[in-house]
N, C-alpha and C. Protein backbone atom coordinates (compact mmCIF):
# COMPACT_ATOMS: atom_id res chain seq x y z
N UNK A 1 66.60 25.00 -3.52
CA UNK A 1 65.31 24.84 -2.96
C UNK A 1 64.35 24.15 -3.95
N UNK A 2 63.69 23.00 -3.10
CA UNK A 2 62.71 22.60 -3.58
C UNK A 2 61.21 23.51 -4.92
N UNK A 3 61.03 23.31 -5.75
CA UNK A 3 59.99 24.29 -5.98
C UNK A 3 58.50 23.33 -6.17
N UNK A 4 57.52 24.30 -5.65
CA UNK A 4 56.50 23.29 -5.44
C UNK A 4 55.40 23.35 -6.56
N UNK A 5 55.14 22.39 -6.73
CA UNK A 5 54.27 22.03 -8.37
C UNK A 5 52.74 22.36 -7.71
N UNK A 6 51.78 23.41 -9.03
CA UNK A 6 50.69 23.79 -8.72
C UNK A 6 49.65 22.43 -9.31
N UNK A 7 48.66 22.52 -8.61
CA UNK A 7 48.09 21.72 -9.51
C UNK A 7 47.42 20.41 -9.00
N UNK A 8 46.85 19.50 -9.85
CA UNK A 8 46.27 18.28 -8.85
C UNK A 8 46.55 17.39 -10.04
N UNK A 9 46.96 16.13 -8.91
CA UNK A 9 47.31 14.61 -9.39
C UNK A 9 45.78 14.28 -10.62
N UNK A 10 46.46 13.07 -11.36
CA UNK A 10 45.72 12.52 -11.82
C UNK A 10 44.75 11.38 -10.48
N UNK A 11 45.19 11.02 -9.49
CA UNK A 11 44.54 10.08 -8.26
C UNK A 11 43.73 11.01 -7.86
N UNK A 12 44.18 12.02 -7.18
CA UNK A 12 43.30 13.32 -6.88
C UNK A 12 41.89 13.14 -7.44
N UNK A 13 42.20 13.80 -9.06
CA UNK A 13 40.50 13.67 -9.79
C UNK A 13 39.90 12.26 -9.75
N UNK A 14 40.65 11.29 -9.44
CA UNK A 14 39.61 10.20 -9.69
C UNK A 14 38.96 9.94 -8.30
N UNK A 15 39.71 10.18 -7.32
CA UNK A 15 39.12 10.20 -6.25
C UNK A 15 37.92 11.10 -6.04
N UNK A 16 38.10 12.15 -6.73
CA UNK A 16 36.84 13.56 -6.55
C UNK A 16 35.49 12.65 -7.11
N UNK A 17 36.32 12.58 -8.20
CA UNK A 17 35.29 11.82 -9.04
C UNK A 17 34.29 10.23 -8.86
N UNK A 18 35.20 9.73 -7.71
CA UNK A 18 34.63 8.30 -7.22
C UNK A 18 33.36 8.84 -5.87
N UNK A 19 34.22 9.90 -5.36
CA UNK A 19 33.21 10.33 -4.36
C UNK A 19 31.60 11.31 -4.98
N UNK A 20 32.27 11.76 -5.67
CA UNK A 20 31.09 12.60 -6.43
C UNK A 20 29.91 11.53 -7.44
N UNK A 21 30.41 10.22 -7.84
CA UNK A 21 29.68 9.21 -8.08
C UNK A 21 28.92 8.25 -7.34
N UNK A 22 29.83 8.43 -5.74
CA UNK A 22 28.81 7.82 -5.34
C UNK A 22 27.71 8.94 -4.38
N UNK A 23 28.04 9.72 -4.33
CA UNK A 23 26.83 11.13 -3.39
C UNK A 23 25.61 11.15 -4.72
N UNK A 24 25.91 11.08 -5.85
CA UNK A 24 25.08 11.04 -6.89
C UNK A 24 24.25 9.89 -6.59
N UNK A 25 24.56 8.99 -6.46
CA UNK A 25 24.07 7.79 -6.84
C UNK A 25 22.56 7.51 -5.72
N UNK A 26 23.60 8.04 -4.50
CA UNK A 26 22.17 8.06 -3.66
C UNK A 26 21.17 9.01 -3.82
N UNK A 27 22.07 10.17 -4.13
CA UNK A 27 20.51 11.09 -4.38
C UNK A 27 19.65 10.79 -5.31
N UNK A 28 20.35 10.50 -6.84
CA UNK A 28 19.75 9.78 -7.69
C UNK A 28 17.91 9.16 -6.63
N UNK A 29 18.49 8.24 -6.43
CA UNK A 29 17.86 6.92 -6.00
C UNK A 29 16.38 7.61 -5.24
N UNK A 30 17.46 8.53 -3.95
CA UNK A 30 16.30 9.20 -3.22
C UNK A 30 15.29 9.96 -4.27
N UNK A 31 16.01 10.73 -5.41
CA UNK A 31 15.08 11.38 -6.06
C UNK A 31 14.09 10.67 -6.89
N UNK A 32 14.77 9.58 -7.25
CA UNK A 32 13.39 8.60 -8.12
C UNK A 32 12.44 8.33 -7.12
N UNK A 33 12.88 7.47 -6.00
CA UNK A 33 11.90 7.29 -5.31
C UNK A 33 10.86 8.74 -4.33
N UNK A 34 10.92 9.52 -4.55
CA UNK A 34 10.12 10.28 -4.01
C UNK A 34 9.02 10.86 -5.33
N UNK A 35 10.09 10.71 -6.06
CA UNK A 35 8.93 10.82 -7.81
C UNK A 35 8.21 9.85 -7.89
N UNK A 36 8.41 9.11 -7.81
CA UNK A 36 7.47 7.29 -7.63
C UNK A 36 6.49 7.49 -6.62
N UNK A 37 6.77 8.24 -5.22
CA UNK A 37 5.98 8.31 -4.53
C UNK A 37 4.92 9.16 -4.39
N UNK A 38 5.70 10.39 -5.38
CA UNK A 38 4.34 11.71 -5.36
C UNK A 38 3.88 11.40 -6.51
N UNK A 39 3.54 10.47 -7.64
CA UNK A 39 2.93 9.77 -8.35
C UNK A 39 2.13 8.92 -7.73
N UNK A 40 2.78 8.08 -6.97
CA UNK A 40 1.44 6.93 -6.27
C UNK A 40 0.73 7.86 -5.55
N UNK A 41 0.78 8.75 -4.73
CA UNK A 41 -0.53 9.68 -4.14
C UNK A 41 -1.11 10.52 -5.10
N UNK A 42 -0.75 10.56 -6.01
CA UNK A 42 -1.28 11.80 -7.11
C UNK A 42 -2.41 10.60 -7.73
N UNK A 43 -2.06 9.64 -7.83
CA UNK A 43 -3.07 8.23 -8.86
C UNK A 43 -4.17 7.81 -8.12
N UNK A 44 -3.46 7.66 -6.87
CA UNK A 44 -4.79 7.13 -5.50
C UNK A 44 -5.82 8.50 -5.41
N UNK A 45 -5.14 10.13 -5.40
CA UNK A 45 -5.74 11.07 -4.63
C UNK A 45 -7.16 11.09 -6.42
N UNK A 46 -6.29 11.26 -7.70
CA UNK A 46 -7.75 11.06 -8.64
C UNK A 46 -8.48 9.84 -8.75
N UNK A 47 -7.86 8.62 -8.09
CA UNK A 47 -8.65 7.61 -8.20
C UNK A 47 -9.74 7.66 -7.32
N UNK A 48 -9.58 8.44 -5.50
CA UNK A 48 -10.42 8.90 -4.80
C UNK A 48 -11.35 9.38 -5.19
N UNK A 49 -11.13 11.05 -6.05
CA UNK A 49 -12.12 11.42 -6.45
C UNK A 49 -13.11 10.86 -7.17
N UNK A 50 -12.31 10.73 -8.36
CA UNK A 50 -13.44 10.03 -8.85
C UNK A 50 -14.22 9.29 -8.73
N UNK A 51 -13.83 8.34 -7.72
CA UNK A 51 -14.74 7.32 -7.28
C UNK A 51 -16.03 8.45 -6.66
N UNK A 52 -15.28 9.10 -5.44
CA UNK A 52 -16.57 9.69 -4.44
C UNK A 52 -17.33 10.68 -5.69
N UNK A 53 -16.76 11.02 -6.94
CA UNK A 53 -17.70 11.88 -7.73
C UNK A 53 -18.85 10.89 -8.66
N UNK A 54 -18.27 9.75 -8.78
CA UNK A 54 -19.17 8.45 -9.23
C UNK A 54 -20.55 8.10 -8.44
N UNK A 55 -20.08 8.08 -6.84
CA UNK A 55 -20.90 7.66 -5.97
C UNK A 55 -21.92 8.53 -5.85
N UNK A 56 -21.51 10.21 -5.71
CA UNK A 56 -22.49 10.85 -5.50
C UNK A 56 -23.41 10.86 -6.53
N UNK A 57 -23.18 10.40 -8.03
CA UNK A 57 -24.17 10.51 -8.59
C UNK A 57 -24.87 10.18 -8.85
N UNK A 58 -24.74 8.41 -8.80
CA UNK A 58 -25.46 7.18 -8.67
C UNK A 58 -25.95 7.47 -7.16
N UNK A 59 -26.02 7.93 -6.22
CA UNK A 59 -26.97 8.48 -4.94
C UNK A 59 -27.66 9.24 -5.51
N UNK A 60 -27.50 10.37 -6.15
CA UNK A 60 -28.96 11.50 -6.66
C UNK A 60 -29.29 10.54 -7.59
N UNK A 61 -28.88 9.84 -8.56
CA UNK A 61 -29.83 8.88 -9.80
C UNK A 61 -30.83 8.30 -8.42
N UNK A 62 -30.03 7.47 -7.86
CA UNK A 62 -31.41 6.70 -6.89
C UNK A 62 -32.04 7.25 -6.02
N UNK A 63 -31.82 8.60 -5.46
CA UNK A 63 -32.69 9.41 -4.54
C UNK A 63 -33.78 9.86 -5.54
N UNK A 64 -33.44 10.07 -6.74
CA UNK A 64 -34.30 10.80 -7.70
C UNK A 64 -35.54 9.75 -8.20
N UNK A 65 -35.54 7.91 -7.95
CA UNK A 65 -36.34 7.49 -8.71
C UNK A 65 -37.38 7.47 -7.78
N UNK A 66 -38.85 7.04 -8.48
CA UNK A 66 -39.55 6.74 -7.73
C UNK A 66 -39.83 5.37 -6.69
N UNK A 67 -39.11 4.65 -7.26
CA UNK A 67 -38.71 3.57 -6.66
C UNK A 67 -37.82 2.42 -7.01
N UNK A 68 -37.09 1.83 -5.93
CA UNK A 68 -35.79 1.53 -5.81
C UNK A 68 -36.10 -0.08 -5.41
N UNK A 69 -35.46 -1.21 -5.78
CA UNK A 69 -35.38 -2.38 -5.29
C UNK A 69 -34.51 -3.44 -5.65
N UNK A 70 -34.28 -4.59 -5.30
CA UNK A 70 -33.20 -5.23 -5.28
C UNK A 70 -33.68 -6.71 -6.02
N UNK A 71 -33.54 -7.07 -6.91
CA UNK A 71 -34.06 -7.87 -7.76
C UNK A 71 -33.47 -9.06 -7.45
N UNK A 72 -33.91 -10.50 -7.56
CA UNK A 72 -33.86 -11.53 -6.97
C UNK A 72 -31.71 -12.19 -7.29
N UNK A 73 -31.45 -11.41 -8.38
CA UNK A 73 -30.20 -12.53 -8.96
C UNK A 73 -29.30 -11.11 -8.08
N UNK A 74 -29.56 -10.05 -7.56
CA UNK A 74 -28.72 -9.30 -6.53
C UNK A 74 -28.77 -8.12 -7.04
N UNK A 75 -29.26 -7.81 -8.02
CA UNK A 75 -29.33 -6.32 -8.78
C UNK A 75 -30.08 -5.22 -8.42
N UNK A 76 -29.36 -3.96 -8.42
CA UNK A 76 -30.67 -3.31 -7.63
C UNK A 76 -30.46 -2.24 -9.17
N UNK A 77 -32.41 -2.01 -8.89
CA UNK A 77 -33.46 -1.64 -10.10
C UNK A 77 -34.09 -0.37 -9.18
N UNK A 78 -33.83 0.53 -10.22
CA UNK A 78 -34.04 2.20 -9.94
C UNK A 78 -34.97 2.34 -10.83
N UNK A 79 -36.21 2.86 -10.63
CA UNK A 79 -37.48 3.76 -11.88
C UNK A 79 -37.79 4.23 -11.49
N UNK A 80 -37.95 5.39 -12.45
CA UNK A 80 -37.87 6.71 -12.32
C UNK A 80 -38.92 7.02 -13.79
N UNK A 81 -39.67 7.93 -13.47
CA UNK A 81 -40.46 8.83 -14.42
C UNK A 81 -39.67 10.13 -15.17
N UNK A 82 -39.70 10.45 -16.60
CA UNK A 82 -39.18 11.77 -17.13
C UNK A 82 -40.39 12.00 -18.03
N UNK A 83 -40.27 13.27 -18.23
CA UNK A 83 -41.62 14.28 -19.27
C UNK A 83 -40.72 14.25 -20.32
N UNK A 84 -41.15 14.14 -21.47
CA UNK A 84 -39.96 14.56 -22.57
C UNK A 84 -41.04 14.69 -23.62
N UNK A 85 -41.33 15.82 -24.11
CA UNK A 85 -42.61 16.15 -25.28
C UNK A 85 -44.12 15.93 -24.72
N UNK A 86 -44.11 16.56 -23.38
CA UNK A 86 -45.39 16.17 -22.82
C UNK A 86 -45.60 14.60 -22.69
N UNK A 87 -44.80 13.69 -22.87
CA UNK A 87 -44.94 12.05 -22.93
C UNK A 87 -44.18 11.83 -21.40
N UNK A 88 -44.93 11.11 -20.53
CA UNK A 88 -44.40 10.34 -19.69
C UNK A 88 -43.46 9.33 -20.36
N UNK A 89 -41.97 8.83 -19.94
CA UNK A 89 -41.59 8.02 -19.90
C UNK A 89 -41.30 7.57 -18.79
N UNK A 90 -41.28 5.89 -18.26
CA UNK A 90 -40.25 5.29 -17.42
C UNK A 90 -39.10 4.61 -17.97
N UNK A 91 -38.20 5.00 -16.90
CA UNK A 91 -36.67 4.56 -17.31
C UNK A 91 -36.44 3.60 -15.93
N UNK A 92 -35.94 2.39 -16.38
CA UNK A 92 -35.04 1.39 -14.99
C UNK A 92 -33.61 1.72 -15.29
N UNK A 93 -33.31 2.18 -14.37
CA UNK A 93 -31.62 2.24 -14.01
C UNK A 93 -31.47 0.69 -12.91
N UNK A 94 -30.57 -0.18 -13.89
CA UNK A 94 -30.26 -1.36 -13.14
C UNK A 94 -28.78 -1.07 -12.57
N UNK A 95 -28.08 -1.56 -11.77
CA UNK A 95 -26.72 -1.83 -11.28
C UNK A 95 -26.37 -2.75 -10.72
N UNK A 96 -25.06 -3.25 -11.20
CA UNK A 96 -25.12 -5.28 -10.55
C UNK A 96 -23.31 -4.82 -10.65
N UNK A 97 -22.82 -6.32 -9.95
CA UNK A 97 -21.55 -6.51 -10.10
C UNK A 97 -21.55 -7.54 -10.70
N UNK A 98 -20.37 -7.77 -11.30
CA UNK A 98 -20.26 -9.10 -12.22
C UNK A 98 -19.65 -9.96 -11.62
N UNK A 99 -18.74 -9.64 -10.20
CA UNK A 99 -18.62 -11.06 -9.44
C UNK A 99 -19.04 -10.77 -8.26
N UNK A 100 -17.97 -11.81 -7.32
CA UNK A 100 -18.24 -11.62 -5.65
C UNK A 100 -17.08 -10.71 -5.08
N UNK A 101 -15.49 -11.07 -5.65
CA UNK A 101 -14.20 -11.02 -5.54
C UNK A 101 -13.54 -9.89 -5.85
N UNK A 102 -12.42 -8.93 -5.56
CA UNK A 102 -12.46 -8.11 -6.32
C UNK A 102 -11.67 -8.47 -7.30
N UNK A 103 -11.70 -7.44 -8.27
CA UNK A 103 -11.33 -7.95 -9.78
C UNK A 103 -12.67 -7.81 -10.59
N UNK A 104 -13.88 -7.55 -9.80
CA UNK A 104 -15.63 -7.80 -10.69
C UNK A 104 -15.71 -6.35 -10.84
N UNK A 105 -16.61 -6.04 -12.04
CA UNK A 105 -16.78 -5.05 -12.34
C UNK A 105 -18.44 -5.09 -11.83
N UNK A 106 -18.39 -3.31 -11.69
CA UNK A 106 -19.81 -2.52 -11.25
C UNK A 106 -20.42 -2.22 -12.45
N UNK A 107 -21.51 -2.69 -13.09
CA UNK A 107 -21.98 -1.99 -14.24
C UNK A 107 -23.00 -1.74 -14.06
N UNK A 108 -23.66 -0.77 -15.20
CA UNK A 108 -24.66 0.18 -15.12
C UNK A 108 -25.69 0.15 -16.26
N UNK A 109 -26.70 -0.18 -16.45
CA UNK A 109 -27.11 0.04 -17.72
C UNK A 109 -29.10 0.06 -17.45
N UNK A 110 -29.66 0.84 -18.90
CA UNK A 110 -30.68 1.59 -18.65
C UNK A 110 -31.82 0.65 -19.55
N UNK A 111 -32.49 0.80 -19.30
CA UNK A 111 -33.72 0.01 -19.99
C UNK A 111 -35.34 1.42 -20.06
N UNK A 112 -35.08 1.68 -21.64
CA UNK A 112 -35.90 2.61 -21.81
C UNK A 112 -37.16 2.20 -23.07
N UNK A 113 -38.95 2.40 -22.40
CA UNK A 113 -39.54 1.79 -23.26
C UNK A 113 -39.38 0.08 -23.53
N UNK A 114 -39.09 -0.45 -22.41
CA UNK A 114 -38.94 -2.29 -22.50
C UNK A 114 -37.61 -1.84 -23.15
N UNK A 115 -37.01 -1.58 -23.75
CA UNK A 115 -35.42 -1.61 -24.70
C UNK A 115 -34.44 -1.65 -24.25
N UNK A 116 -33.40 -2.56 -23.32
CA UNK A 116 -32.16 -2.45 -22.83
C UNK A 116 -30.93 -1.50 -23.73
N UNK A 117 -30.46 -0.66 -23.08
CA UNK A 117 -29.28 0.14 -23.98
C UNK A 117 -28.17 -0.83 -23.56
N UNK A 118 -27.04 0.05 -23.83
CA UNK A 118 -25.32 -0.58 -23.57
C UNK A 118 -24.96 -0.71 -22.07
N UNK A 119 -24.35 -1.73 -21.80
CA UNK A 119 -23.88 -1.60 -20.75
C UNK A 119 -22.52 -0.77 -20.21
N UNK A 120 -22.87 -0.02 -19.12
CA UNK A 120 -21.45 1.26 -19.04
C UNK A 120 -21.02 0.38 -17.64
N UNK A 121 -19.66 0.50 -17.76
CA UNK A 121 -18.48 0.10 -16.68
C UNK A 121 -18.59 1.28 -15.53
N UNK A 122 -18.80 1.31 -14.79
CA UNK A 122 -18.77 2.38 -13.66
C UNK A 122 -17.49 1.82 -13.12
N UNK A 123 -16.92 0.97 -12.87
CA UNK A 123 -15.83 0.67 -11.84
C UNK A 123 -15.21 -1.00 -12.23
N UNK A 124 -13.92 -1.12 -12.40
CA UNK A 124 -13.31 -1.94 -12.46
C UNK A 124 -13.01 -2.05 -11.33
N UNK A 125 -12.70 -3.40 -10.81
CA UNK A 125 -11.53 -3.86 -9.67
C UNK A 125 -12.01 -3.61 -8.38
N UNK A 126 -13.29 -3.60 -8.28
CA UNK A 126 -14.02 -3.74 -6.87
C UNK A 126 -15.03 -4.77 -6.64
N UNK A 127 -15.38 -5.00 -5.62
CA UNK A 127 -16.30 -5.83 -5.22
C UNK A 127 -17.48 -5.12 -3.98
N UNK A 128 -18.48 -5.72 -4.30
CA UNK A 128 -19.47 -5.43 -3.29
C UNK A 128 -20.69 -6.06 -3.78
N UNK A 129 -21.92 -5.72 -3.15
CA UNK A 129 -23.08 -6.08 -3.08
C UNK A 129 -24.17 -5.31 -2.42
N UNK A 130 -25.40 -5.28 -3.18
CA UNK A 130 -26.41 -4.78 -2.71
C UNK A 130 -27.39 -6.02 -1.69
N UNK A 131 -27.67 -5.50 -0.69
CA UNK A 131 -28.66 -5.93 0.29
C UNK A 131 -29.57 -4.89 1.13
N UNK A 132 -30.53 -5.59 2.08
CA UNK A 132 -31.52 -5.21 2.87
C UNK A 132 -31.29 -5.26 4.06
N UNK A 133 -31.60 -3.89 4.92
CA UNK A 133 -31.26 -4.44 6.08
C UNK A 133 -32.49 -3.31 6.68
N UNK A 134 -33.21 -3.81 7.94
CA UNK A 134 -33.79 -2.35 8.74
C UNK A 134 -34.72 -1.67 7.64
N UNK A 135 -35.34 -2.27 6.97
CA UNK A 135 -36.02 -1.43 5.59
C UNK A 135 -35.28 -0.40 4.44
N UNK A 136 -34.27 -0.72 5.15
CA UNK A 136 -33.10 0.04 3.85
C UNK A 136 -32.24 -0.77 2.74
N UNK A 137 -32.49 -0.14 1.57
CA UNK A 137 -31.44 -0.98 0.49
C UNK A 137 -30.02 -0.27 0.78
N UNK A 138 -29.07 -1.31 0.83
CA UNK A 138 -27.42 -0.68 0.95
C UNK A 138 -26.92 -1.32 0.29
N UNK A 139 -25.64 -0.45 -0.25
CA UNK A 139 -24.51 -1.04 -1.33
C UNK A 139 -23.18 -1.11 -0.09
N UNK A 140 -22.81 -1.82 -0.34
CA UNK A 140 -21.39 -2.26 0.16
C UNK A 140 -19.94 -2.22 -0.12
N UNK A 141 -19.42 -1.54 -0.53
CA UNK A 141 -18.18 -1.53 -1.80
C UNK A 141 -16.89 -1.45 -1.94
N UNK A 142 -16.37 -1.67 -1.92
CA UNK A 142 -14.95 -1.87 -1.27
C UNK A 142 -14.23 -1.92 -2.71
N UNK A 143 -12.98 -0.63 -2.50
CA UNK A 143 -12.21 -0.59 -4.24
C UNK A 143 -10.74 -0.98 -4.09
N UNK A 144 -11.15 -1.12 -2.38
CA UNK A 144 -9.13 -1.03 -2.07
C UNK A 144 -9.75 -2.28 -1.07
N UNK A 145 -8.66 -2.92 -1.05
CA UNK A 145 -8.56 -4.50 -0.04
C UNK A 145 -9.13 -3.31 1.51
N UNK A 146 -8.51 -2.77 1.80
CA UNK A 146 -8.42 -1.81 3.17
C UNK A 146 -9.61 -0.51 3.17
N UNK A 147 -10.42 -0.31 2.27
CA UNK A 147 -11.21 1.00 2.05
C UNK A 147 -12.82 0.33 1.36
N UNK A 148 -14.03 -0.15 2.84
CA UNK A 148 -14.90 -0.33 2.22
C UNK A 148 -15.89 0.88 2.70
N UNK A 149 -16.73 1.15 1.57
CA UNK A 149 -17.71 2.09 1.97
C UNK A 149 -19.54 1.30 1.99
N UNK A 150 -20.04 2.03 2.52
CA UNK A 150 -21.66 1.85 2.81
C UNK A 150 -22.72 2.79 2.17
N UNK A 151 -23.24 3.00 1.58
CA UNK A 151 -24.26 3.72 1.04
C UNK A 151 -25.58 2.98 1.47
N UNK A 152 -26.62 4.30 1.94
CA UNK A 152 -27.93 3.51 2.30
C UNK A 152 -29.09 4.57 1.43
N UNK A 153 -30.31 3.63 1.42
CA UNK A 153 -30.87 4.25 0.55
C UNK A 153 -31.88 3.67 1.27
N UNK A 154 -33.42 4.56 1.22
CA UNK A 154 -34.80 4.10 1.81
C UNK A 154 -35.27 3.56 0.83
């Protein structure tokens, strides 16, 4: 009688092994790409915020001045009164974009006592513009090709 050998071929394991390389390979793949993907919503969801935590504050800066207007080269000019040692000061909060296109930056900068300070970057890689419409000053702004927003101000 025949006796029967325990055990597995050398073809056997390579076969285990060709199949087990390729079930890997896709999951692999699936698993990068879903890491890639809960990264791109994790980048957009703080890039969101921050933006809308930007916006709201530049809205209370300009709800807060005493008056608000849009200066001839497109800039809109915020002044505002502060007490500081019993001394009135006025402060202009200016804000302009540096192009039309996106790719222009939003900047921000303060002029205290006639004295211009530094200019601060509020936002790379957007575009918009301040105008008049209905007796209201509005910003226009758009950070994503597909996502523009409106802000209005009296």
């Amino acid at each position: 009688m025949k006796e029967k050998r325990k055990g597995i071929f050398l073809l056997e394991g390579v076969i285990v092994a060709g199949i087990f390389a390729v079930f890997m390979s896709f999951a692999l793949s699936f698993i990068k790409q879903s890491i890639n993907l809960k990264n791109t919503v994790r980048k957009e969801l703080r890039y969101n915020r921050n933006f809308i935590y930007v916006m709201e504050n530049i809205n209370r800066e300009i709800k807060n001045s005493r008056e608000i207007k849009i200066l001839n080269d497109g800039k809109l000019e915020a002044i505002k009164d502060i007490y500081e040692d019993g001394e009135c000061k006025t402060i202009k909060v200016v804000y302009y974009f540096t192009g039309k296109e996106y790719g222009s930056s939003f900047i921000r900068y303060t002029v205290v006592d006639g004295q211009r300070l530094k200019d601060d970057i509020v936002f790379e890689s957007v575009k918009g513009k301040f105008f008049e419409e209905d007796g209201f000053i509005k910003l226009r702004i758009a950070y994503k090709t597909s996502k523009e927003e409106e802000y209005i101000w009296k």
